[in-house]
PDB file of N, CA and C in Angstrom:
ATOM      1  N   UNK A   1      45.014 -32.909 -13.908  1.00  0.00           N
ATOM      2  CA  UNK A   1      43.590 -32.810 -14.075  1.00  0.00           C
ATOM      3  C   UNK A   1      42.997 -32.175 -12.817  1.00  0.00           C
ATOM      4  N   UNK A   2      42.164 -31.182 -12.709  1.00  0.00           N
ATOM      5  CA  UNK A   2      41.888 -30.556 -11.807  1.00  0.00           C
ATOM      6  C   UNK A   2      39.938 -30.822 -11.736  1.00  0.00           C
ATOM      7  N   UNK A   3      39.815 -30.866 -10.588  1.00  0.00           N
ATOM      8  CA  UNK A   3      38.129 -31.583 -10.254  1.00  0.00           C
ATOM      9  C   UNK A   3      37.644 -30.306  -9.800  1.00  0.00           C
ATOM     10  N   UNK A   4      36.475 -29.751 -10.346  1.00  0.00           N
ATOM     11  CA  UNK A   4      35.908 -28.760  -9.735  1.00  0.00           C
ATOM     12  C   UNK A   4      34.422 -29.263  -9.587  1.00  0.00           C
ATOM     13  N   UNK A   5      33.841 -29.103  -7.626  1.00  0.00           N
ATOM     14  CA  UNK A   5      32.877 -29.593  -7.240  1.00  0.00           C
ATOM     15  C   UNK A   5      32.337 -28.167  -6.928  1.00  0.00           C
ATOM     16  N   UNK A   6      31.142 -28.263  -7.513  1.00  0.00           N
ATOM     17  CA  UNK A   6      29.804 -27.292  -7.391  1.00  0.00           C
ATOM     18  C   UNK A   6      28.975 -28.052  -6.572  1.00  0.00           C
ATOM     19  N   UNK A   7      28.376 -27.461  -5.292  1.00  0.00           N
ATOM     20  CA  UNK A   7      27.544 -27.388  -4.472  1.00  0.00           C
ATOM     21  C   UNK A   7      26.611 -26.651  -4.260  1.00  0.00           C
ATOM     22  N   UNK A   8      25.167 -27.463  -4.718  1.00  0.00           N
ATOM     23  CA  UNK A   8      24.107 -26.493  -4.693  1.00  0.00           C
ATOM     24  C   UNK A   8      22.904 -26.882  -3.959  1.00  0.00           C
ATOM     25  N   UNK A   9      23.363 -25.624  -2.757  1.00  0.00           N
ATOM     26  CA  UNK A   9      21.471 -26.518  -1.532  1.00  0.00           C
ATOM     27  C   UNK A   9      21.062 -25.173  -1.749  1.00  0.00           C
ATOM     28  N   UNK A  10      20.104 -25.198  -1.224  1.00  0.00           N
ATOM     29  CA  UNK A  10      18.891 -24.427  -1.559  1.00  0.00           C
ATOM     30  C   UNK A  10      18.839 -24.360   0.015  1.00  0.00           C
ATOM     31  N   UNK A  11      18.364 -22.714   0.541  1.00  0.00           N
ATOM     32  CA  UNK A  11      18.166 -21.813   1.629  1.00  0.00           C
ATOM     33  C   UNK A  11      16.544 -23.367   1.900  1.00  0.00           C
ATOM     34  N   UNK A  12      16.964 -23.454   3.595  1.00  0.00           N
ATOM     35  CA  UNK A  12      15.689 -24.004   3.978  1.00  0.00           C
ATOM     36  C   UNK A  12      15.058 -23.464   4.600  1.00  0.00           C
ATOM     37  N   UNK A  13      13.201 -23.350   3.731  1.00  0.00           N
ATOM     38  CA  UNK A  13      12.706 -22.440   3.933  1.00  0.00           C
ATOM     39  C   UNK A  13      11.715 -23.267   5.356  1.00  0.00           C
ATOM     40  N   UNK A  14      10.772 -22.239   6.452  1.00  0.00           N
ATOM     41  CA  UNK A  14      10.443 -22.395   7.488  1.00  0.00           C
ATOM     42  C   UNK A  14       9.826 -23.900   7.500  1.00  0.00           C
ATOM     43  N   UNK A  15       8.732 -23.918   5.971  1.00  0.00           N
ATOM     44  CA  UNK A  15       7.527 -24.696   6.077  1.00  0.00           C
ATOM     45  C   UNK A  15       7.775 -25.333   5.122  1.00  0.00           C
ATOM     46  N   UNK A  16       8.268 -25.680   4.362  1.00  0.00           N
ATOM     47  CA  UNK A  16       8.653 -26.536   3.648  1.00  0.00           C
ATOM     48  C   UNK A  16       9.830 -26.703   2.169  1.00  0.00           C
ATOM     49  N   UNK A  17       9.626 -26.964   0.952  1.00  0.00           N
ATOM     50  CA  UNK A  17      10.518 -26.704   0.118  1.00  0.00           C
ATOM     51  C   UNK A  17       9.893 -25.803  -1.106  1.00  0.00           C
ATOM     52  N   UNK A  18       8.713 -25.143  -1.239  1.00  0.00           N
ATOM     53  CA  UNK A  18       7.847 -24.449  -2.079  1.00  0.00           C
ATOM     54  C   UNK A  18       8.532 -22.694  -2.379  1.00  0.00           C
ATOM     55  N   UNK A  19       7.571 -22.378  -2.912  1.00  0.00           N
ATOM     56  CA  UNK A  19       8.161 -20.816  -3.113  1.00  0.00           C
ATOM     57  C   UNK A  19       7.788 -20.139  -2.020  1.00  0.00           C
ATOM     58  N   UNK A  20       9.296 -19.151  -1.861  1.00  0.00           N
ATOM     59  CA  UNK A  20       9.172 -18.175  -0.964  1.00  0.00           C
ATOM     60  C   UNK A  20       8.150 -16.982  -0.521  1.00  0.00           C
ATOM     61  N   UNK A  21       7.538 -16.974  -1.908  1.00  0.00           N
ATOM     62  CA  UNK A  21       6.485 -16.016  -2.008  1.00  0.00           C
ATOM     63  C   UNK A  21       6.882 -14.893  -3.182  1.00  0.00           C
ATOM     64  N   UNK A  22       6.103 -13.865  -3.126  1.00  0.00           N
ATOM     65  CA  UNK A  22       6.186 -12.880  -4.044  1.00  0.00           C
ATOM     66  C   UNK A  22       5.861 -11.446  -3.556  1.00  0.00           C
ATOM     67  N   UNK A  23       6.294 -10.311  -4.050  1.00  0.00           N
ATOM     68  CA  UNK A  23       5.871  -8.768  -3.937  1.00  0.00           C
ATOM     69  C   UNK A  23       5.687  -8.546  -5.438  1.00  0.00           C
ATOM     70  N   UNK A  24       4.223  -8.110  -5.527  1.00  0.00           N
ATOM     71  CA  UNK A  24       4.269  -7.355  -6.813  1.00  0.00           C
ATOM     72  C   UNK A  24       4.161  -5.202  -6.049  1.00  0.00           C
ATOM     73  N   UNK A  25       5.362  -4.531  -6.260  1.00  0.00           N
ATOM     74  CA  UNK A  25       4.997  -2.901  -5.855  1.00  0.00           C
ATOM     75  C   UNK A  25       3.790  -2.492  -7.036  1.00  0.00           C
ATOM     76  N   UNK A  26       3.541  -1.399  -6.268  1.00  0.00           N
ATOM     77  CA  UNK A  26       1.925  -0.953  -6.481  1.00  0.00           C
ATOM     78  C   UNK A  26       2.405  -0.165  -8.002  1.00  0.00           C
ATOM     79  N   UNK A  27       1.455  -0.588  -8.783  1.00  0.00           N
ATOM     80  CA  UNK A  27       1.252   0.336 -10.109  1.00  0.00           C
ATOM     81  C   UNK A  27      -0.140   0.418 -10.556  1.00  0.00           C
ATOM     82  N   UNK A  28      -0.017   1.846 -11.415  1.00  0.00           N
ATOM     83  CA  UNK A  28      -1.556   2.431 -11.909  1.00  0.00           C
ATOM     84  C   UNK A  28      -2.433   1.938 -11.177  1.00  0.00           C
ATOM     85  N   UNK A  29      -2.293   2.813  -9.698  1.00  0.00           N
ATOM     86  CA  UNK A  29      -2.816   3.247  -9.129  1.00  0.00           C
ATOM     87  C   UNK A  29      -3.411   1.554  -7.817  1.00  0.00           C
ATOM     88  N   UNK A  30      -2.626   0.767  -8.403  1.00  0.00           N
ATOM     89  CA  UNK A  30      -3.025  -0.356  -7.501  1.00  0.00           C
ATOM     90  C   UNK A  30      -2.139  -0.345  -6.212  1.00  0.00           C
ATOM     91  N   UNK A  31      -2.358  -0.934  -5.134  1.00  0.00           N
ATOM     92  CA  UNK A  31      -1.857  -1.356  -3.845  1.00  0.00           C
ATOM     93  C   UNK A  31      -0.820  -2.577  -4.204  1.00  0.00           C
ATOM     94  N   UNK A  32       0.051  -2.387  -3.453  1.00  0.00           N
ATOM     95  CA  UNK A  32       1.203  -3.057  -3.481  1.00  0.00           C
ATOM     96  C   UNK A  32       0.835  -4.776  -3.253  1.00  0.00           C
ATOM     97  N   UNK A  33       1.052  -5.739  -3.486  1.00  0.00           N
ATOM     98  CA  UNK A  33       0.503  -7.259  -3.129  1.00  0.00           C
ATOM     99  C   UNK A  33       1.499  -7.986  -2.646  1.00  0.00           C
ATOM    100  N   UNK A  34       1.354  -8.665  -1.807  1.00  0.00           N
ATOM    101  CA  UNK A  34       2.636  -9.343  -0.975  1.00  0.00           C
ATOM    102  C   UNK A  34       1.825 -10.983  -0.594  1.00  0.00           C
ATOM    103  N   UNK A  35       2.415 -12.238  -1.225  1.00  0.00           N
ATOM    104  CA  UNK A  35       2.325 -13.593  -0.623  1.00  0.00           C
ATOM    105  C   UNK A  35       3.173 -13.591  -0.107  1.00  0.00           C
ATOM    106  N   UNK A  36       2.717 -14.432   0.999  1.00  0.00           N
ATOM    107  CA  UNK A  36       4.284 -14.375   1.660  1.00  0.00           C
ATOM    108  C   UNK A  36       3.652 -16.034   1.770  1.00  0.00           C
ATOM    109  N   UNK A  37       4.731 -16.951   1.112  1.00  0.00           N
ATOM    110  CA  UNK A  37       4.644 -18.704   1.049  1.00  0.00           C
ATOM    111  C   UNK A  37       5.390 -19.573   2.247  1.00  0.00           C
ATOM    112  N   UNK A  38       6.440 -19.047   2.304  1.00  0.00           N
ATOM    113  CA  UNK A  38       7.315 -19.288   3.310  1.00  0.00           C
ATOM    114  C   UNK A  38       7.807 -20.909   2.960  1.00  0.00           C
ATOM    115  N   UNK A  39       7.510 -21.381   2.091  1.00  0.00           N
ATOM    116  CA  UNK A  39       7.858 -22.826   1.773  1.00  0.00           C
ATOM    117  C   UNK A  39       6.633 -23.825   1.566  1.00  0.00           C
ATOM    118  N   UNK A  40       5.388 -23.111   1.749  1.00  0.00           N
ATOM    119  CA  UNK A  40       4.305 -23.708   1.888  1.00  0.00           C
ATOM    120  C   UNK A  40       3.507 -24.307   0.780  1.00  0.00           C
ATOM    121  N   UNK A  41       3.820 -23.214  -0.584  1.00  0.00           N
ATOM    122  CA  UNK A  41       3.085 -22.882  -1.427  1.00  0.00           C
ATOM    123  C   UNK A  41       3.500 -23.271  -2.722  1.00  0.00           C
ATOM    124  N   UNK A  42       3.608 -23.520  -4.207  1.00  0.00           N
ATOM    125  CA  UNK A  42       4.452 -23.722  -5.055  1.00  0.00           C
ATOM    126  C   UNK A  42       4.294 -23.043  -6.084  1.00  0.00           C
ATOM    127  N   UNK A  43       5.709 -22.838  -6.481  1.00  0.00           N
ATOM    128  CA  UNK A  43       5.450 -21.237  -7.612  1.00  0.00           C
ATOM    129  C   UNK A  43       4.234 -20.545  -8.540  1.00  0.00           C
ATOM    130  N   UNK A  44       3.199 -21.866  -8.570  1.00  0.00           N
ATOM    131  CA  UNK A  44       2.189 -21.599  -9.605  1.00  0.00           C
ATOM    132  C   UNK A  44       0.649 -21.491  -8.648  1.00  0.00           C
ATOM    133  N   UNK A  45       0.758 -21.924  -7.154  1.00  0.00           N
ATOM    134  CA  UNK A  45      -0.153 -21.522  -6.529  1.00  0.00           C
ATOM    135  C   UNK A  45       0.208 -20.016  -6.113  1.00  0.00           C
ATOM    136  N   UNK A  46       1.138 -19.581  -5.796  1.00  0.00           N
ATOM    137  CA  UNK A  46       2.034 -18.085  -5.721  1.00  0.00           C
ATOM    138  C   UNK A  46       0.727 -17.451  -6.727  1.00  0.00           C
ATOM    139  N   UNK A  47       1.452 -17.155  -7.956  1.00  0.00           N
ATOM    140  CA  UNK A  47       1.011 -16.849  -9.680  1.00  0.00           C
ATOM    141  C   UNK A  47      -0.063 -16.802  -9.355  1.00  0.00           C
ATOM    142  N   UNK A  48      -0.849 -17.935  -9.063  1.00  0.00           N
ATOM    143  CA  UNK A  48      -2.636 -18.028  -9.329  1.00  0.00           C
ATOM    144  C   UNK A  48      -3.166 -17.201  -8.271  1.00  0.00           C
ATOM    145  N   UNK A  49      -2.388 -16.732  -6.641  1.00  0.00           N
ATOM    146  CA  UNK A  49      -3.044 -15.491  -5.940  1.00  0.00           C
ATOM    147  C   UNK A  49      -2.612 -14.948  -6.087  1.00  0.00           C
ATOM    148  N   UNK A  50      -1.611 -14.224  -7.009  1.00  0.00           N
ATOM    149  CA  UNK A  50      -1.214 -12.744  -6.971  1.00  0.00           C
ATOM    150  C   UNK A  50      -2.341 -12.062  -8.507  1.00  0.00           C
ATOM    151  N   UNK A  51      -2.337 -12.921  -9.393  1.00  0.00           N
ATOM    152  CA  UNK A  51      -3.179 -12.708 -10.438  1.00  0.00           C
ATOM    153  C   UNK A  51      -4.697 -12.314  -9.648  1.00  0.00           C
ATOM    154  N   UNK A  52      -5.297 -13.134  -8.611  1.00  0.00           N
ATOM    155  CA  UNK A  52      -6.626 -12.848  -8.446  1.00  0.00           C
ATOM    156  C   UNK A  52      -6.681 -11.731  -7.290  1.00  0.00           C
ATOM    157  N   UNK A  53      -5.069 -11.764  -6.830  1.00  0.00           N
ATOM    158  CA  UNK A  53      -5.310 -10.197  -6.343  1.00  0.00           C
ATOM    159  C   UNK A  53      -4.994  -9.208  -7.221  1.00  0.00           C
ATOM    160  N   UNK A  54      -4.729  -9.130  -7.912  1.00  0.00           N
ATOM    161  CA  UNK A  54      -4.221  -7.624  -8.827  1.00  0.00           C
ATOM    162  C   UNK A  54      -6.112  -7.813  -9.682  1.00  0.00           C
ATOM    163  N   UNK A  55      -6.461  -8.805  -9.981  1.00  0.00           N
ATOM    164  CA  UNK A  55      -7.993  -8.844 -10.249  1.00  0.00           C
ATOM    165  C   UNK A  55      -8.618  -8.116  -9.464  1.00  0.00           C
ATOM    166  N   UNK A  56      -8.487  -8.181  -8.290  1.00  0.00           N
ATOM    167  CA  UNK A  56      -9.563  -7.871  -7.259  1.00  0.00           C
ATOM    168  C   UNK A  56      -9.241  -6.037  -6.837  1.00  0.00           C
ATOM    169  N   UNK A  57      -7.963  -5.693  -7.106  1.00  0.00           N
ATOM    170  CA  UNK A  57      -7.352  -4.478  -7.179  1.00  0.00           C
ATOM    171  C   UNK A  57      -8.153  -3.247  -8.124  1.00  0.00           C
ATOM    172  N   UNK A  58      -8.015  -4.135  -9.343  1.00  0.00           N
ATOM    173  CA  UNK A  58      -8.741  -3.637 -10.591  1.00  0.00           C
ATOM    174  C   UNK A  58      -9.817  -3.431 -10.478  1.00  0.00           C
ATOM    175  N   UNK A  59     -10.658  -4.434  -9.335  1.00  0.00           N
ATOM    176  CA  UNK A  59     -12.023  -3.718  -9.694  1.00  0.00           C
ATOM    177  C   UNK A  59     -12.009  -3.368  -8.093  1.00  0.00           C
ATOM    178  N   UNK A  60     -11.842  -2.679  -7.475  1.00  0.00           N
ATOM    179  CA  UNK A  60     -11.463  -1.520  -6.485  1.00  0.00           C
ATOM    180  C   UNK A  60     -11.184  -0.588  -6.911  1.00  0.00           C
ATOM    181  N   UNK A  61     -10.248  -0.210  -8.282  1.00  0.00           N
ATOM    182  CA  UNK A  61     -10.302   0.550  -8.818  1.00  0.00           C
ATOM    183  C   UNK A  61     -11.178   1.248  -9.547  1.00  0.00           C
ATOM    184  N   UNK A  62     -11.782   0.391 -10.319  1.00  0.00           N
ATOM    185  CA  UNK A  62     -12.966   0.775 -11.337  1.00  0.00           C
ATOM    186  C   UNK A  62     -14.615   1.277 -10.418  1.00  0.00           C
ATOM    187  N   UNK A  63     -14.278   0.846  -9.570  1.00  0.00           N
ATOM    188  CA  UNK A  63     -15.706   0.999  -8.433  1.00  0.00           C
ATOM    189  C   UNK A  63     -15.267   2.460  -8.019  1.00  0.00           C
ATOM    190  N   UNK A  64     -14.308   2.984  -7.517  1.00  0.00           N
ATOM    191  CA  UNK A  64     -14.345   4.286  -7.105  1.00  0.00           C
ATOM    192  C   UNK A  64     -14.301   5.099  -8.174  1.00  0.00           C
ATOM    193  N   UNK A  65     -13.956   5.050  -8.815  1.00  0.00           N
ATOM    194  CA  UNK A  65     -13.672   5.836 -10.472  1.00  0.00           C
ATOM    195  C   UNK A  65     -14.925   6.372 -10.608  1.00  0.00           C
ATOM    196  N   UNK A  66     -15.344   7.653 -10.703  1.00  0.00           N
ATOM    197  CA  UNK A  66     -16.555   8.728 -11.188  1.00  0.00           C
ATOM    198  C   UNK A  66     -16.314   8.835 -12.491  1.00  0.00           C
ATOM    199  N   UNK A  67     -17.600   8.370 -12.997  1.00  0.00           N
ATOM    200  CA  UNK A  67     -18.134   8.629 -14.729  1.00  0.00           C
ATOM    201  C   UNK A  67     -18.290  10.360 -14.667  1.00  0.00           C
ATOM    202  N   UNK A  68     -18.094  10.741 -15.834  1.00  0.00           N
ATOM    203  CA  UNK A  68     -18.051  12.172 -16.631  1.00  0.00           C
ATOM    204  C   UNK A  68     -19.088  12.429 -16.047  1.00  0.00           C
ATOM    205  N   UNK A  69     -20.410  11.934 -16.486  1.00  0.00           N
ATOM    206  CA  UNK A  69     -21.893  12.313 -16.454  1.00  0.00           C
ATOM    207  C   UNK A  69     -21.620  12.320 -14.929  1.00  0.00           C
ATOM    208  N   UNK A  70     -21.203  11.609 -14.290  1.00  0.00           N
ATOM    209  CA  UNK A  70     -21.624  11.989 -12.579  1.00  0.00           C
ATOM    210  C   UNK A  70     -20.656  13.232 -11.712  1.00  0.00           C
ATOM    211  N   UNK A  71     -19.564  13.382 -12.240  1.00  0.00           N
ATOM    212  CA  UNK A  71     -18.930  14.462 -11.883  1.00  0.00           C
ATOM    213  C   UNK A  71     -19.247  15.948 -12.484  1.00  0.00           C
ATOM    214  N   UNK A  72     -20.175  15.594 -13.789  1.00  0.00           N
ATOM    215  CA  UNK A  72     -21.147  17.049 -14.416  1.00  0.00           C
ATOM    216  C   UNK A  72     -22.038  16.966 -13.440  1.00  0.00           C
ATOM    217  N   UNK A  73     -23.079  16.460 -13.321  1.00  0.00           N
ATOM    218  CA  UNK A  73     -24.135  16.785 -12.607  1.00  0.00           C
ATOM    219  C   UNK A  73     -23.726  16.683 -10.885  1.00  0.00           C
ATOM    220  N   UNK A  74     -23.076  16.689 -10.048  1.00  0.00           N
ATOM    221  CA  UNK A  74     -22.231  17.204  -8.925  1.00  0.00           C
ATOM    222  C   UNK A  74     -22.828  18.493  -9.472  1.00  0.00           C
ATOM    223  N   UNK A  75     -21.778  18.738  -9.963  1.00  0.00           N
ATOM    224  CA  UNK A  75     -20.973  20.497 -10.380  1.00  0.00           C
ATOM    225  C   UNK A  75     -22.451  21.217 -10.532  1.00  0.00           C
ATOM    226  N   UNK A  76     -23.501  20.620 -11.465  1.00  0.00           N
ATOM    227  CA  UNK A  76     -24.162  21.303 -12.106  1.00  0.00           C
ATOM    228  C   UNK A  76     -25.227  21.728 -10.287  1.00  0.00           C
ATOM    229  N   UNK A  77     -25.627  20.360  -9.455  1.00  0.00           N
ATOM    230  CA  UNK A  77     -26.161  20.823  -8.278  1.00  0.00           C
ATOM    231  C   UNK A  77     -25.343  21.627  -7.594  1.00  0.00           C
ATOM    232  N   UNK A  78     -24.003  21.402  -7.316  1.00  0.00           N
ATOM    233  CA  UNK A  78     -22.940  22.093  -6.416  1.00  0.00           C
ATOM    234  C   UNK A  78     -23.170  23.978  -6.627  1.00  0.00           C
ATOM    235  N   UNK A  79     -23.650  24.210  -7.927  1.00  0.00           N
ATOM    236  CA  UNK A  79     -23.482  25.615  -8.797  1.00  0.00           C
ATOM    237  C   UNK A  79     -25.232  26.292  -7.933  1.00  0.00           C
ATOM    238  N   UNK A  80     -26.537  24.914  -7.839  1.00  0.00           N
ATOM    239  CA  UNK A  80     -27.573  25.668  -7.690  1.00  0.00           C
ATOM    240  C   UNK A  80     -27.918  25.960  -6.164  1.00  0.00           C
ATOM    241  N   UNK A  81     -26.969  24.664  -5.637  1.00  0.00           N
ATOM    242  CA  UNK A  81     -26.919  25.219  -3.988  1.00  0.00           C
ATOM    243  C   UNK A  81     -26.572  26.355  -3.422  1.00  0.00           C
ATOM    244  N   UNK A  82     -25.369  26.672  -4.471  1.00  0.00           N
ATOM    245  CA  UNK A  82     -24.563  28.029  -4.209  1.00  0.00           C
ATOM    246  C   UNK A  82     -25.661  29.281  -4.566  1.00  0.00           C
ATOM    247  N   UNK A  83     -26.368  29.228  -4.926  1.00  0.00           N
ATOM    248  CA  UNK A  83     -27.204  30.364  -6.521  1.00  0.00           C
ATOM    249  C   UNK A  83     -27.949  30.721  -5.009  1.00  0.00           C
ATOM    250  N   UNK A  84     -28.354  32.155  -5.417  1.00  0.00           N
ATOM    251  CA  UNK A  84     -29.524  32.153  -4.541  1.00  0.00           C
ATOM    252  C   UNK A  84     -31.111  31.671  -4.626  1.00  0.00           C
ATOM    253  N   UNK A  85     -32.229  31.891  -3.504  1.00  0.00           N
ATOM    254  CA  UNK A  85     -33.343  30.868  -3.753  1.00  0.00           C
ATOM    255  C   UNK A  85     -33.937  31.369  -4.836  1.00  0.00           C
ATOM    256  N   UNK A  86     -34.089  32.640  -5.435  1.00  0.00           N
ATOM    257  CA  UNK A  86     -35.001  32.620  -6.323  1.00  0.00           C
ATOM    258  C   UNK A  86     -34.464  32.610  -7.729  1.00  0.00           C
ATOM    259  N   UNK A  87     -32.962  32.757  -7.934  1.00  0.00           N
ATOM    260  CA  UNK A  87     -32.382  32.515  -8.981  1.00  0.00           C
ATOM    261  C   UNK A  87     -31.701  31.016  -9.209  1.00  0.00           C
ATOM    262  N   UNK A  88     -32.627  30.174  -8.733  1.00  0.00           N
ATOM    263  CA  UNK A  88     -31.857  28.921  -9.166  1.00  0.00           C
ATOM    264  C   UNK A  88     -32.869  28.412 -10.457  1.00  0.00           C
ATOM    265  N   UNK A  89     -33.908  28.607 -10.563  1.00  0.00           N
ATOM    266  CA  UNK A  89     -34.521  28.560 -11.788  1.00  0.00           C
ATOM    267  C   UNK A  89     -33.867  28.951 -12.838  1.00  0.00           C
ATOM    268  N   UNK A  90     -33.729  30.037 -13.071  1.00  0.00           N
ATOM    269  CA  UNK A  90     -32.895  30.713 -13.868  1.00  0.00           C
ATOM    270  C   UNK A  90     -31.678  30.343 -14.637  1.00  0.00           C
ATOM    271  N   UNK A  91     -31.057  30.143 -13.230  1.00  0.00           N
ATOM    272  CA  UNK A  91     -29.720  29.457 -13.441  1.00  0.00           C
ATOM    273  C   UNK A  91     -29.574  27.868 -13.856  1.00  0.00           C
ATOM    274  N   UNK A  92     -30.527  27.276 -13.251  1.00  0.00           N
ATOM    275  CA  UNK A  92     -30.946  25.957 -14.422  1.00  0.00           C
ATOM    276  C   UNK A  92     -31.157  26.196 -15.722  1.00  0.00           C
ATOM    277  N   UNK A  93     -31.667  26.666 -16.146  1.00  0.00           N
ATOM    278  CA  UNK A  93     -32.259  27.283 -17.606  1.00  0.00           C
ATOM    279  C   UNK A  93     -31.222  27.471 -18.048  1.00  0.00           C
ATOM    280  N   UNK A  94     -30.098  28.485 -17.965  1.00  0.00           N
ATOM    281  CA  UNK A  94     -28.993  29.525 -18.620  1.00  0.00           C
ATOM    282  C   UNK A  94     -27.519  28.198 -18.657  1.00  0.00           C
ATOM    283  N   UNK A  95     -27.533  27.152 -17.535  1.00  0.00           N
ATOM    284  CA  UNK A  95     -26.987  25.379 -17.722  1.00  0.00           C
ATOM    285  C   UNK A  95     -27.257  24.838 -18.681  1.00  0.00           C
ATOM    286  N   UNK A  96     -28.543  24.458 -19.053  1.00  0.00           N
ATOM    287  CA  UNK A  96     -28.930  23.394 -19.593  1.00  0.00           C
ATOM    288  C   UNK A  96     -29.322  23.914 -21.294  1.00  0.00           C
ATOM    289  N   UNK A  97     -29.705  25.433 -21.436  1.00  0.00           N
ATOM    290  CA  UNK A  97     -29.936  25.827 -22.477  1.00  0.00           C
ATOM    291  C   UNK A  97     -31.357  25.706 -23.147  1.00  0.00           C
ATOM    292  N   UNK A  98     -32.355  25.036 -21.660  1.00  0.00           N
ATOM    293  CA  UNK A  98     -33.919  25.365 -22.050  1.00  0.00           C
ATOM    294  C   UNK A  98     -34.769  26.221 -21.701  1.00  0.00           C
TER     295      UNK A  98
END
């Protein structure tokens, strides 16, 4: 009869026995997120700040993001700065179609 003993410890972490932490790498267009727990923290307090950072990512994202209508009308001033002074009338008109 042969006895086979499995031994299982667990790496001891700095600060206590909790999760090590997490990396989520950066996608669509988000910044990379890093907890770092070190033993402090437990897998579901981890979860609950990486979620409200990839939240907080998202709308960093959505805040710089230029609407259609605001990247037309750029273009449309960008076009009358360029125009000369007495043809920018004109050239409004022959834009806009009034």
């Amino acid at each position: 009869m042969a006895v086979i003993l499995i031994f299982k410890s667990k790496e001891r972490l700095p600060y206590g026995s909790g999760s090590r932490g997490k990396f989520i790498p950066s996608e669509n267009g988000r910044r990379s997120i890093f907890v770092p727990s070190f033993g402090v923290l437990e897998k579901e307090e981890v979860d609950y700040i990486v979620e409200a950072a990839k939240e907080q990512e998202d709308d960093r994202i959505r805040k710089n993001r230029k609407s259609e209508q605001k990247e037309t009308l750029e273009k449309v001033t960008d076009a009358l700065r360029k125009a000369k002074p007495g043809q920018r009338a004109k050239l409004l008109k022959e834009i806009t179609g009034r």
